[in-house]
PDB file of N, CA and C in Angstrom:
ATOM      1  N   UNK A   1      79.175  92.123 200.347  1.00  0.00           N
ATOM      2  CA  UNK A   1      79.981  93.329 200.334  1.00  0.00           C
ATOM      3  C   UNK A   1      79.317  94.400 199.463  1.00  0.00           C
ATOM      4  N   UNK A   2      78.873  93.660 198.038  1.00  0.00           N
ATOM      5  CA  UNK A   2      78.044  95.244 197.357  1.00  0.00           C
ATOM      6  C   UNK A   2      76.976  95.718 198.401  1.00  0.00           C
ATOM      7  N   UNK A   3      76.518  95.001 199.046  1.00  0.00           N
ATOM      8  CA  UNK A   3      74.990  95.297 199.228  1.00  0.00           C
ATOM      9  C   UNK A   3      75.441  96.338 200.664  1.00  0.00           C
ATOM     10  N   UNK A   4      76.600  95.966 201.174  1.00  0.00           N
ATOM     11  CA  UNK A   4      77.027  96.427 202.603  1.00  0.00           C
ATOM     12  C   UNK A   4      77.451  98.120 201.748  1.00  0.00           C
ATOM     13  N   UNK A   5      78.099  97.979 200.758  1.00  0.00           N
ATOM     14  CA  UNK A   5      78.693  99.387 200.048  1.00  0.00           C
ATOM     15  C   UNK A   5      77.265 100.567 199.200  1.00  0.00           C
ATOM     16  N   UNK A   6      76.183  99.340 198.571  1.00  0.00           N
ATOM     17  CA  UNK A   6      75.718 100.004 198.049  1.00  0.00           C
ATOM     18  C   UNK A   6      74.410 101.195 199.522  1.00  0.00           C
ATOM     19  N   UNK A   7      74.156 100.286 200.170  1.00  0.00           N
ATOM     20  CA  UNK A   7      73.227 100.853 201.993  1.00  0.00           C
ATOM     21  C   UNK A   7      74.447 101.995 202.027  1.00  0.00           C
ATOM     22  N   UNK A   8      75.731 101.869 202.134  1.00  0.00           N
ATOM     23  CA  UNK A   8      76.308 103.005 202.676  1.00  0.00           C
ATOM     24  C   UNK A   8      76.446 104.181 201.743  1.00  0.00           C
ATOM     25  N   UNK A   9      76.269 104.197 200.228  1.00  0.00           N
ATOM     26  CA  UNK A   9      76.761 105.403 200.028  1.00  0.00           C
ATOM     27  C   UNK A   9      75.478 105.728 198.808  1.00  0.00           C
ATOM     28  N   UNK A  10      73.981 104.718 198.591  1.00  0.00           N
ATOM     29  CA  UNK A  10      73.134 105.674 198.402  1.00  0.00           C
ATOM     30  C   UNK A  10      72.480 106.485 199.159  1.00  0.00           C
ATOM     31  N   UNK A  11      72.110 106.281 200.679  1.00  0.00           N
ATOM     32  CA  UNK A  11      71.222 107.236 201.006  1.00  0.00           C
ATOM     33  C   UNK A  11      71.957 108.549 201.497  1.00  0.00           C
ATOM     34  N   UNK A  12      73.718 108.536 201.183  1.00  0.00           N
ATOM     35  CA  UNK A  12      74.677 109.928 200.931  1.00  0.00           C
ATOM     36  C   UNK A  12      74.193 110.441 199.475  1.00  0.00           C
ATOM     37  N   UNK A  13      74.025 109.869 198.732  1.00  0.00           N
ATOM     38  CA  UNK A  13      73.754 110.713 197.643  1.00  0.00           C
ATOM     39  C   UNK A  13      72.177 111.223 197.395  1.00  0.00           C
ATOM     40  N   UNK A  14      71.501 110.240 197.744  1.00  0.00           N
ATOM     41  CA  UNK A  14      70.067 111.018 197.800  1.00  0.00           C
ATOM     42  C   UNK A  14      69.567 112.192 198.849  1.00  0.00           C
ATOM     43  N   UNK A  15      70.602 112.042 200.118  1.00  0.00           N
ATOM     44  CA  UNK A  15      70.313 113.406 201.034  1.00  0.00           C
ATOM     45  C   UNK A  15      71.118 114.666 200.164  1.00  0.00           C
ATOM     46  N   UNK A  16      72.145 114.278 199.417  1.00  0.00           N
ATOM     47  CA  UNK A  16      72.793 115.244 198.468  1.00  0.00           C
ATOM     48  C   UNK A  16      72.132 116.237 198.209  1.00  0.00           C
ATOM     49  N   UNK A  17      71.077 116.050 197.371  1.00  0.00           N
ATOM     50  CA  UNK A  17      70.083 116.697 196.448  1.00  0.00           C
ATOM     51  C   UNK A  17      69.082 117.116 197.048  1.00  0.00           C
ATOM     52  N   UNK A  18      69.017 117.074 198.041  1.00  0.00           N
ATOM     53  CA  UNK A  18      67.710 117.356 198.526  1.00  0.00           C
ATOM     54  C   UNK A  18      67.951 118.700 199.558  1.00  0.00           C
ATOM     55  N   UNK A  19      67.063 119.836 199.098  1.00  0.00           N
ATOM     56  CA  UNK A  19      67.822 121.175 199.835  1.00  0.00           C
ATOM     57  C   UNK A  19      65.908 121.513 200.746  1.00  0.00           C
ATOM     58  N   UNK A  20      66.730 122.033 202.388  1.00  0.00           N
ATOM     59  CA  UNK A  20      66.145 122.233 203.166  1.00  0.00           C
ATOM     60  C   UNK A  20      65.288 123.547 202.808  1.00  0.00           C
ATOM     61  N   UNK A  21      64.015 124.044 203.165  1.00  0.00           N
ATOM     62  CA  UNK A  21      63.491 125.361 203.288  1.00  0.00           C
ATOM     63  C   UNK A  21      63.259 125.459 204.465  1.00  0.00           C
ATOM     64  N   UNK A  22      63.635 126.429 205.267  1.00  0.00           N
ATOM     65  CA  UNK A  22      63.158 126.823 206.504  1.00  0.00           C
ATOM     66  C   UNK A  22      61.907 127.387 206.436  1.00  0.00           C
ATOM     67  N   UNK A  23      61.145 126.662 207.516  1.00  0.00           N
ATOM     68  CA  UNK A  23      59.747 127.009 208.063  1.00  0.00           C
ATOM     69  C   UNK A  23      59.090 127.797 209.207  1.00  0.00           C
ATOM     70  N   UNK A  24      59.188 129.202 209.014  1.00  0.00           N
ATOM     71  CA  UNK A  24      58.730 129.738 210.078  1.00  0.00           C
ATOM     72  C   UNK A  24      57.301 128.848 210.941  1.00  0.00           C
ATOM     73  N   UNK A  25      58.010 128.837 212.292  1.00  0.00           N
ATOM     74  CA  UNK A  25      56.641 128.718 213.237  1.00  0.00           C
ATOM     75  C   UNK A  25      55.777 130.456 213.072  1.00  0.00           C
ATOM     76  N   UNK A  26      54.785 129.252 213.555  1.00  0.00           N
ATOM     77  CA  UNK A  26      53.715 130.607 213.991  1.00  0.00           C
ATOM     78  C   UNK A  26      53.865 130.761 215.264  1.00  0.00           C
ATOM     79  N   UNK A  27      54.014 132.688 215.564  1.00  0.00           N
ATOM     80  CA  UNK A  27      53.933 132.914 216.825  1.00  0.00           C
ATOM     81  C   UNK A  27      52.922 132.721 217.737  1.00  0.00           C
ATOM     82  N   UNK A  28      52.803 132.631 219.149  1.00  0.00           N
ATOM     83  CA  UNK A  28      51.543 132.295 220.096  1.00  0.00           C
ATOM     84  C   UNK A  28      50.646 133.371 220.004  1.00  0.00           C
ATOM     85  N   UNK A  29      49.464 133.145 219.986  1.00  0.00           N
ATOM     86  CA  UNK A  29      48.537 133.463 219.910  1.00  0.00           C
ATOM     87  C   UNK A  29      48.766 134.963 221.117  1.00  0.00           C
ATOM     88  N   UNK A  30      48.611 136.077 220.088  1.00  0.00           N
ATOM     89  CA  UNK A  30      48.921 137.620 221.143  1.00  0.00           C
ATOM     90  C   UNK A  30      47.594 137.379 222.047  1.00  0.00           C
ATOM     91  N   UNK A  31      46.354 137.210 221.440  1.00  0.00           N
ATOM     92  CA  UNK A  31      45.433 137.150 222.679  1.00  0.00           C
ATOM     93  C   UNK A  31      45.407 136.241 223.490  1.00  0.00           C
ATOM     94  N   UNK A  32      45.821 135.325 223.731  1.00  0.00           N
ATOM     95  CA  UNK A  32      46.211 133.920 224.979  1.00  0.00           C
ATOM     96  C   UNK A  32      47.571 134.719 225.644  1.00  0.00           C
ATOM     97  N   UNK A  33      48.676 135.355 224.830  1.00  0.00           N
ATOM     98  CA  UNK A  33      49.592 135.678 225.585  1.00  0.00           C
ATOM     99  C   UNK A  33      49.399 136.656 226.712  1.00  0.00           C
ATOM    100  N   UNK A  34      48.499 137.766 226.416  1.00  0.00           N
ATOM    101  CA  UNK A  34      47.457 139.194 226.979  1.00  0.00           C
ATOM    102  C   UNK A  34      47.264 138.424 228.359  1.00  0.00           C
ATOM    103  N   UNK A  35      46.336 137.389 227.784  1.00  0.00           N
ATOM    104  CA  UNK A  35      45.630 136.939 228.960  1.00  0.00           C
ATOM    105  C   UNK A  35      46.608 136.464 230.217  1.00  0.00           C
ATOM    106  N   UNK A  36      47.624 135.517 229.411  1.00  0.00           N
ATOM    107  CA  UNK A  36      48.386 134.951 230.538  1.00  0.00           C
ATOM    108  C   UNK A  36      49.339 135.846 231.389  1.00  0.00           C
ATOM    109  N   UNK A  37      49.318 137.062 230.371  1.00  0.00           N
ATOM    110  CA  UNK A  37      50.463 138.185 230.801  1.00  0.00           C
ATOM    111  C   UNK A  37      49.568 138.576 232.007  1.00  0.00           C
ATOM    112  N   UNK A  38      48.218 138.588 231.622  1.00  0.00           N
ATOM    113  CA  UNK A  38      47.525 139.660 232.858  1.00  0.00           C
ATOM    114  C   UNK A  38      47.331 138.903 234.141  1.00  0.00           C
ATOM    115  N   UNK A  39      46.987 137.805 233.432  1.00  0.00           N
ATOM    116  CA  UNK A  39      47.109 136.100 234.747  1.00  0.00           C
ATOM    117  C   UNK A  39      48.164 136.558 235.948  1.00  0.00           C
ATOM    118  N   UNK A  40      49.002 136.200 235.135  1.00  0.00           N
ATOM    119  CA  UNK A  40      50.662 136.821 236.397  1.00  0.00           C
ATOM    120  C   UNK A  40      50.809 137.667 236.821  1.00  0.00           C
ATOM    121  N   UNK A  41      50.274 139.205 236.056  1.00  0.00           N
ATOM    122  CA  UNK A  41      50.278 140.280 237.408  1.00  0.00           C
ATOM    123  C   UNK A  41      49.406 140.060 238.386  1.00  0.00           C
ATOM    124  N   UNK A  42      48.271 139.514 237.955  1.00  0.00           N
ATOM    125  CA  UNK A  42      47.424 139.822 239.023  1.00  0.00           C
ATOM    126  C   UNK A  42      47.931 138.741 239.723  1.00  0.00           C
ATOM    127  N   UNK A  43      48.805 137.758 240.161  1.00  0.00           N
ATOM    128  CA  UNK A  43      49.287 136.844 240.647  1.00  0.00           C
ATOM    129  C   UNK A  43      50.427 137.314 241.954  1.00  0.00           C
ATOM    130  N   UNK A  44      50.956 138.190 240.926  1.00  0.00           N
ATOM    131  CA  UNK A  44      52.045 138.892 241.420  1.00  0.00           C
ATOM    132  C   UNK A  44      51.756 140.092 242.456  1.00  0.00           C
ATOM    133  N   UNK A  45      50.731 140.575 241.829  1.00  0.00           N
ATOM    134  CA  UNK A  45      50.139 141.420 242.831  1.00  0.00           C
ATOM    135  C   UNK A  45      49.358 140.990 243.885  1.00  0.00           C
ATOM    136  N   UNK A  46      48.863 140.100 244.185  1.00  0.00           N
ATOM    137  CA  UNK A  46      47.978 139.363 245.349  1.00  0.00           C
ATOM    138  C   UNK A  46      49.583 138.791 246.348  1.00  0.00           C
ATOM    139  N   UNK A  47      50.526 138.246 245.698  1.00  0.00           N
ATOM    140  CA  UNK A  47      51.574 138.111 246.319  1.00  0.00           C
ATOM    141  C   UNK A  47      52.199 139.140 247.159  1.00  0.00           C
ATOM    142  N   UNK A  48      52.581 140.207 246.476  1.00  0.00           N
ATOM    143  CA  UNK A  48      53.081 141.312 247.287  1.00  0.00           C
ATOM    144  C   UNK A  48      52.130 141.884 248.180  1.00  0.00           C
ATOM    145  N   UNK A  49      50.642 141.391 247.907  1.00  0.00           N
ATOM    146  CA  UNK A  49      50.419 142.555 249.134  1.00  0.00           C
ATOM    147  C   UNK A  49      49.841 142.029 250.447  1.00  0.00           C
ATOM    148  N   UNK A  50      49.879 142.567 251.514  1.00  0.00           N
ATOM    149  CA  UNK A  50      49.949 142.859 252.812  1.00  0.00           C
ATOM    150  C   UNK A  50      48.494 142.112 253.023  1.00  0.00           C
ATOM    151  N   UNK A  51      49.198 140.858 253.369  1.00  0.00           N
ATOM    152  CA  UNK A  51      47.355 139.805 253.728  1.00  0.00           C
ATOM    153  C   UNK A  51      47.671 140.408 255.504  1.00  0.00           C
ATOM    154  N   UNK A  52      48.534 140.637 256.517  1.00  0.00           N
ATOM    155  CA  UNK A  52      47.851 140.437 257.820  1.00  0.00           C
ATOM    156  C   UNK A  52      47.245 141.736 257.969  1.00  0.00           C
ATOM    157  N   UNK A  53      46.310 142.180 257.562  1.00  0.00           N
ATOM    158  CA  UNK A  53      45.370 143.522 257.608  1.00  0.00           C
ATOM    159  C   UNK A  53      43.808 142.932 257.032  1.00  0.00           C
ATOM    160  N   UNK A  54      44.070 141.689 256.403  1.00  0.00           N
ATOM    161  CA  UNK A  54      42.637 141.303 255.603  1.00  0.00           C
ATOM    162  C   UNK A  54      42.006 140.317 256.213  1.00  0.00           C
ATOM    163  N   UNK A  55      40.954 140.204 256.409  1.00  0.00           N
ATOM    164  CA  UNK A  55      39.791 139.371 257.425  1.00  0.00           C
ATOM    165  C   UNK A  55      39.732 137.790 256.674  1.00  0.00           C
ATOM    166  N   UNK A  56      39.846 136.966 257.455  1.00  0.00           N
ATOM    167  CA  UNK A  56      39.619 135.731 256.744  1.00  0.00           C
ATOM    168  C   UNK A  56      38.570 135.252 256.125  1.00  0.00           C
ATOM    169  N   UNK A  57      37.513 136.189 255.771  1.00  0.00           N
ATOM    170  CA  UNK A  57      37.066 135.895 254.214  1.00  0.00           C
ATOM    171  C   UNK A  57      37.441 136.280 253.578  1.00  0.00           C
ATOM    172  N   UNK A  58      38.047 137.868 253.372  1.00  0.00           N
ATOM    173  CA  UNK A  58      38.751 138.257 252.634  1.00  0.00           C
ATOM    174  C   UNK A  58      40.199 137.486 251.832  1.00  0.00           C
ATOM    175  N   UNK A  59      41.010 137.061 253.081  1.00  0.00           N
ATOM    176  CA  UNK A  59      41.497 135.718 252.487  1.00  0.00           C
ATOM    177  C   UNK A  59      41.077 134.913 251.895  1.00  0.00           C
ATOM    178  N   UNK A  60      40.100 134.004 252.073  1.00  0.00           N
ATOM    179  CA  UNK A  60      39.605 133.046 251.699  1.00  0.00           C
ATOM    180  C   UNK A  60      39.172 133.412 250.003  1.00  0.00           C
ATOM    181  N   UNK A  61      38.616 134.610 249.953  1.00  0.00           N
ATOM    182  CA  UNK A  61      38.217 134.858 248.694  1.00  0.00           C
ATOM    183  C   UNK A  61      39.461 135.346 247.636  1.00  0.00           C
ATOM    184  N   UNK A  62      40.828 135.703 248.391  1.00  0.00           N
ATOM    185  CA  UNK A  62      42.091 135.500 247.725  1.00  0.00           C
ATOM    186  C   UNK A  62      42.471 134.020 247.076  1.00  0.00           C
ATOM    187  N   UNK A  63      42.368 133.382 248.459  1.00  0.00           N
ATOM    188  CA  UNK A  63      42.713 131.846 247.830  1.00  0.00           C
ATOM    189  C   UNK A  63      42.006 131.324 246.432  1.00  0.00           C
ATOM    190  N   UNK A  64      40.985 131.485 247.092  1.00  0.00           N
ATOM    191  CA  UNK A  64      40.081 131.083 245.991  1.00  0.00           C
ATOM    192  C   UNK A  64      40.303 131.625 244.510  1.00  0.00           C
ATOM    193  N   UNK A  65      40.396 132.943 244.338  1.00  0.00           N
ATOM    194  CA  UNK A  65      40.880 133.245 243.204  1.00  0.00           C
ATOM    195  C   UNK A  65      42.535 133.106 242.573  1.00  0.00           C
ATOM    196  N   UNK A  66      43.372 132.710 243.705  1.00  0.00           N
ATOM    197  CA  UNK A  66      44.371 132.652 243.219  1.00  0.00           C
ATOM    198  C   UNK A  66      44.611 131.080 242.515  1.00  0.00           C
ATOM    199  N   UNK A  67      43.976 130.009 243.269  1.00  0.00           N
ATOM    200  CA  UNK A  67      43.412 128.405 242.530  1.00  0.00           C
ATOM    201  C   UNK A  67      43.164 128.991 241.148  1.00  0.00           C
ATOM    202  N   UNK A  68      42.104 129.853 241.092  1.00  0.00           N
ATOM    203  CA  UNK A  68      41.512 129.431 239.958  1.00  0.00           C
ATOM    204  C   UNK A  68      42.311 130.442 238.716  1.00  0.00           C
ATOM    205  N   UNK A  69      42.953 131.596 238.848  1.00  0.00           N
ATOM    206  CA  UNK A  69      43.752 131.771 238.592  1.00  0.00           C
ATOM    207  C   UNK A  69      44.852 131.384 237.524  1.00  0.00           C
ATOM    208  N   UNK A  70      45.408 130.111 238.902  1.00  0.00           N
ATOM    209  CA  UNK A  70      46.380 128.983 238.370  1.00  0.00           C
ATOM    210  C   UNK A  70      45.820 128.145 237.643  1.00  0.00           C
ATOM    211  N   UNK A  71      45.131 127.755 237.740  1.00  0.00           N
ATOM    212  CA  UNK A  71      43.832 126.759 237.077  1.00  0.00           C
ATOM    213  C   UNK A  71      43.816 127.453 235.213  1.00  0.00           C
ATOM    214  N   UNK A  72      43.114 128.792 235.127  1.00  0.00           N
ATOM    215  CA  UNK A  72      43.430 129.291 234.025  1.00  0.00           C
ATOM    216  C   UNK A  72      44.679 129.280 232.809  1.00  0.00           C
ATOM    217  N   UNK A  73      45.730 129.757 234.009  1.00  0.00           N
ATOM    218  CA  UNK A  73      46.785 129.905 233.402  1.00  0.00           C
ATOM    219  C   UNK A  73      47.672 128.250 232.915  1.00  0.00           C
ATOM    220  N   UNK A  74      47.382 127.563 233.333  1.00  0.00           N
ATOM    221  CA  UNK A  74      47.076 125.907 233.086  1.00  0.00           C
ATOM    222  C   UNK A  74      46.588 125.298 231.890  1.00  0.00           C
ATOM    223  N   UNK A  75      45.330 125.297 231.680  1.00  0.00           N
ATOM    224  CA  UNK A  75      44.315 125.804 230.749  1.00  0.00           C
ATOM    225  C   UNK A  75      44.849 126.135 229.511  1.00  0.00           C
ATOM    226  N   UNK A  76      45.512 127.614 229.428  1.00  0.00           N
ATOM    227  CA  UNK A  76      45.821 128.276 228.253  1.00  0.00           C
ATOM    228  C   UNK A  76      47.419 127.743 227.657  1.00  0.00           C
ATOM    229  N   UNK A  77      48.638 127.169 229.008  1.00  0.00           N
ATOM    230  CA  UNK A  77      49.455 126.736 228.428  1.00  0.00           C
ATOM    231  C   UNK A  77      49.557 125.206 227.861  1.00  0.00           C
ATOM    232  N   UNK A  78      47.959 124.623 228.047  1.00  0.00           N
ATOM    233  CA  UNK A  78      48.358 123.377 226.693  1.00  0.00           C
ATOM    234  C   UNK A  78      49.463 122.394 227.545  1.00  0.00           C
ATOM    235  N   UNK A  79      49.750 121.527 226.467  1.00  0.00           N
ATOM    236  CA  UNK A  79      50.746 120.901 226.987  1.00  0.00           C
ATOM    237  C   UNK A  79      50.069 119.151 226.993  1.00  0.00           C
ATOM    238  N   UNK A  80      50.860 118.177 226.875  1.00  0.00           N
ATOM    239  CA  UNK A  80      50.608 116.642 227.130  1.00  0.00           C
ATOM    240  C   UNK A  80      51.773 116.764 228.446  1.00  0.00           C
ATOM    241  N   UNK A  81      51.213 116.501 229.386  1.00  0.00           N
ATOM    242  CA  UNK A  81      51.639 115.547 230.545  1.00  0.00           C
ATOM    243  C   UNK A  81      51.744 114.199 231.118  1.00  0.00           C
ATOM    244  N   UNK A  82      53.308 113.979 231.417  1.00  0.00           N
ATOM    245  CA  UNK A  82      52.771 112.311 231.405  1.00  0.00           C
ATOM    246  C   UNK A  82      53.372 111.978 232.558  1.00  0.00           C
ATOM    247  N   UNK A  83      52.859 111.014 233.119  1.00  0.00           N
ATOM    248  CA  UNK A  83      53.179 110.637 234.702  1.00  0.00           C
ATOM    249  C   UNK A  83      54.717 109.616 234.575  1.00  0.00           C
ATOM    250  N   UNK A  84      55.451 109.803 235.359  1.00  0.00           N
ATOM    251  CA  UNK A  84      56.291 108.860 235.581  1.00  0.00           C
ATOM    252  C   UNK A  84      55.899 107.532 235.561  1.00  0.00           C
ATOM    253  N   UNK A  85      55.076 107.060 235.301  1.00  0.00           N
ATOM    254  CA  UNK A  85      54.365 105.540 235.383  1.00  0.00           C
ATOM    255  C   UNK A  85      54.492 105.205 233.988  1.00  0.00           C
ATOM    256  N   UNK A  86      54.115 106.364 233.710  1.00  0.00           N
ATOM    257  CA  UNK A  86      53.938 105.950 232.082  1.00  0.00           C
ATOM    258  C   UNK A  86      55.130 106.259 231.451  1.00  0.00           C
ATOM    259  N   UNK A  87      56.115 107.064 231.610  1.00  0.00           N
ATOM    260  CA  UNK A  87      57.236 107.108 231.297  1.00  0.00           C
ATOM    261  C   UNK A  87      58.251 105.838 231.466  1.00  0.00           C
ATOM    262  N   UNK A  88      57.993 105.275 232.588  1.00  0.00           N
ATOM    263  CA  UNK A  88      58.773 104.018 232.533  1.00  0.00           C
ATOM    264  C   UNK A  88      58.318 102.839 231.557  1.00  0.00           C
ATOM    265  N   UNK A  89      57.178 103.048 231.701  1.00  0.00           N
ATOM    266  CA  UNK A  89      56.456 101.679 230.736  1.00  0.00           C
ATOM    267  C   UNK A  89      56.952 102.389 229.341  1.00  0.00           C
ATOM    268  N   UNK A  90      57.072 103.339 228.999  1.00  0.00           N
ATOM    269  CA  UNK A  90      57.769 103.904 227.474  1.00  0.00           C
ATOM    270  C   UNK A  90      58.697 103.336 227.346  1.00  0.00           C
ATOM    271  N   UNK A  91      59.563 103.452 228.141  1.00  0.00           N
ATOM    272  CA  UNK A  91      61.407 103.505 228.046  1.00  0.00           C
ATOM    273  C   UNK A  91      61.391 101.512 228.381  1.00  0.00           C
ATOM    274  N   UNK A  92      60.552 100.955 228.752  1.00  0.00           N
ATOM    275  CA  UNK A  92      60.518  99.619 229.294  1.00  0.00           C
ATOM    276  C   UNK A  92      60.366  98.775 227.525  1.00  0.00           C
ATOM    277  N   UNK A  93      59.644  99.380 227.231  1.00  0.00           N
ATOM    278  CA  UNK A  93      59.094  99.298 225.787  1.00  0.00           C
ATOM    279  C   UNK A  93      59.624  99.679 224.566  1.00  0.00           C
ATOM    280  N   UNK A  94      60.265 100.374 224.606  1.00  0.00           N
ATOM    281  CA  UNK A  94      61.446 101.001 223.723  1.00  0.00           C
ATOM    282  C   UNK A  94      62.652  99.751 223.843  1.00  0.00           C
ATOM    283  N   UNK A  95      62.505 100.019 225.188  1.00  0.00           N
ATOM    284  CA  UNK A  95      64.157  98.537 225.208  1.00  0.00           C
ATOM    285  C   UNK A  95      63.593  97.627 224.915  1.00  0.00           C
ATOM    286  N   UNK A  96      62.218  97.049 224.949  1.00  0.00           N
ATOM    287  CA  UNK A  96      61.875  95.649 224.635  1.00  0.00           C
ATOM    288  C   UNK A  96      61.905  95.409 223.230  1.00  0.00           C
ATOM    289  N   UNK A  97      61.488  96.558 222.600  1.00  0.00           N
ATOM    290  CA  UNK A  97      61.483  96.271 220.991  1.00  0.00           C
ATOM    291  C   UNK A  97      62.362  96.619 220.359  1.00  0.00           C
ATOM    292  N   UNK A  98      63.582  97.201 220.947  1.00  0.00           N
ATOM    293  CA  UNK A  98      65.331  97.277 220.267  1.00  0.00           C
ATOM    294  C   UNK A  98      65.816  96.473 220.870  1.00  0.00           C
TER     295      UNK A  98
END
């Protein structure tokens, strides 16, 4: 019973005392943002405009830049991706060891 009382009401008194400072993040990088900002118009603009007037290389050389484009804008947003495969083997693994 002490040991059940003393677990419950020291680690209330040691969070007591202990006072938070807030930590500004750092904002994203303005020159990656530039870039990605300019990424999407020109994205946006290949979208809106009027492909049945343009010759299929001319297309072709749309496509092509719009891949790579996306490809860029990819690139600059970072990120860990994880496949559903591996997500299950997480959560499979999590329950195995609780």
């Amino acid at each position: 019973m002490a040991a059940f009382l003393s677990l419950t009401f020291i680690p209330a008194q040691l969070k007591a005392g202990t006072e938070t400072v807030p930590v500004s993040m750092p904002a994203s990088n303005p020159v990656e943002s530039a870039k990605a900002n300019a990424l999407i118009l020109r994205l946006n603009e290949i979208n809106t405009m009027d492909k049945s007037k343009l010759t299929s290389s001319e297309k072709k050389e749309l496509r092509k830049e719009v891949r790579s484009t996306k490809k860029q804008l990819r690139d600059l947003s970072g990120g860990v991706y994880l496949s559903v495969g591996a997500v299950i083997i997480i959560i499979l693994l999590l329950i195995l060891l609780l």
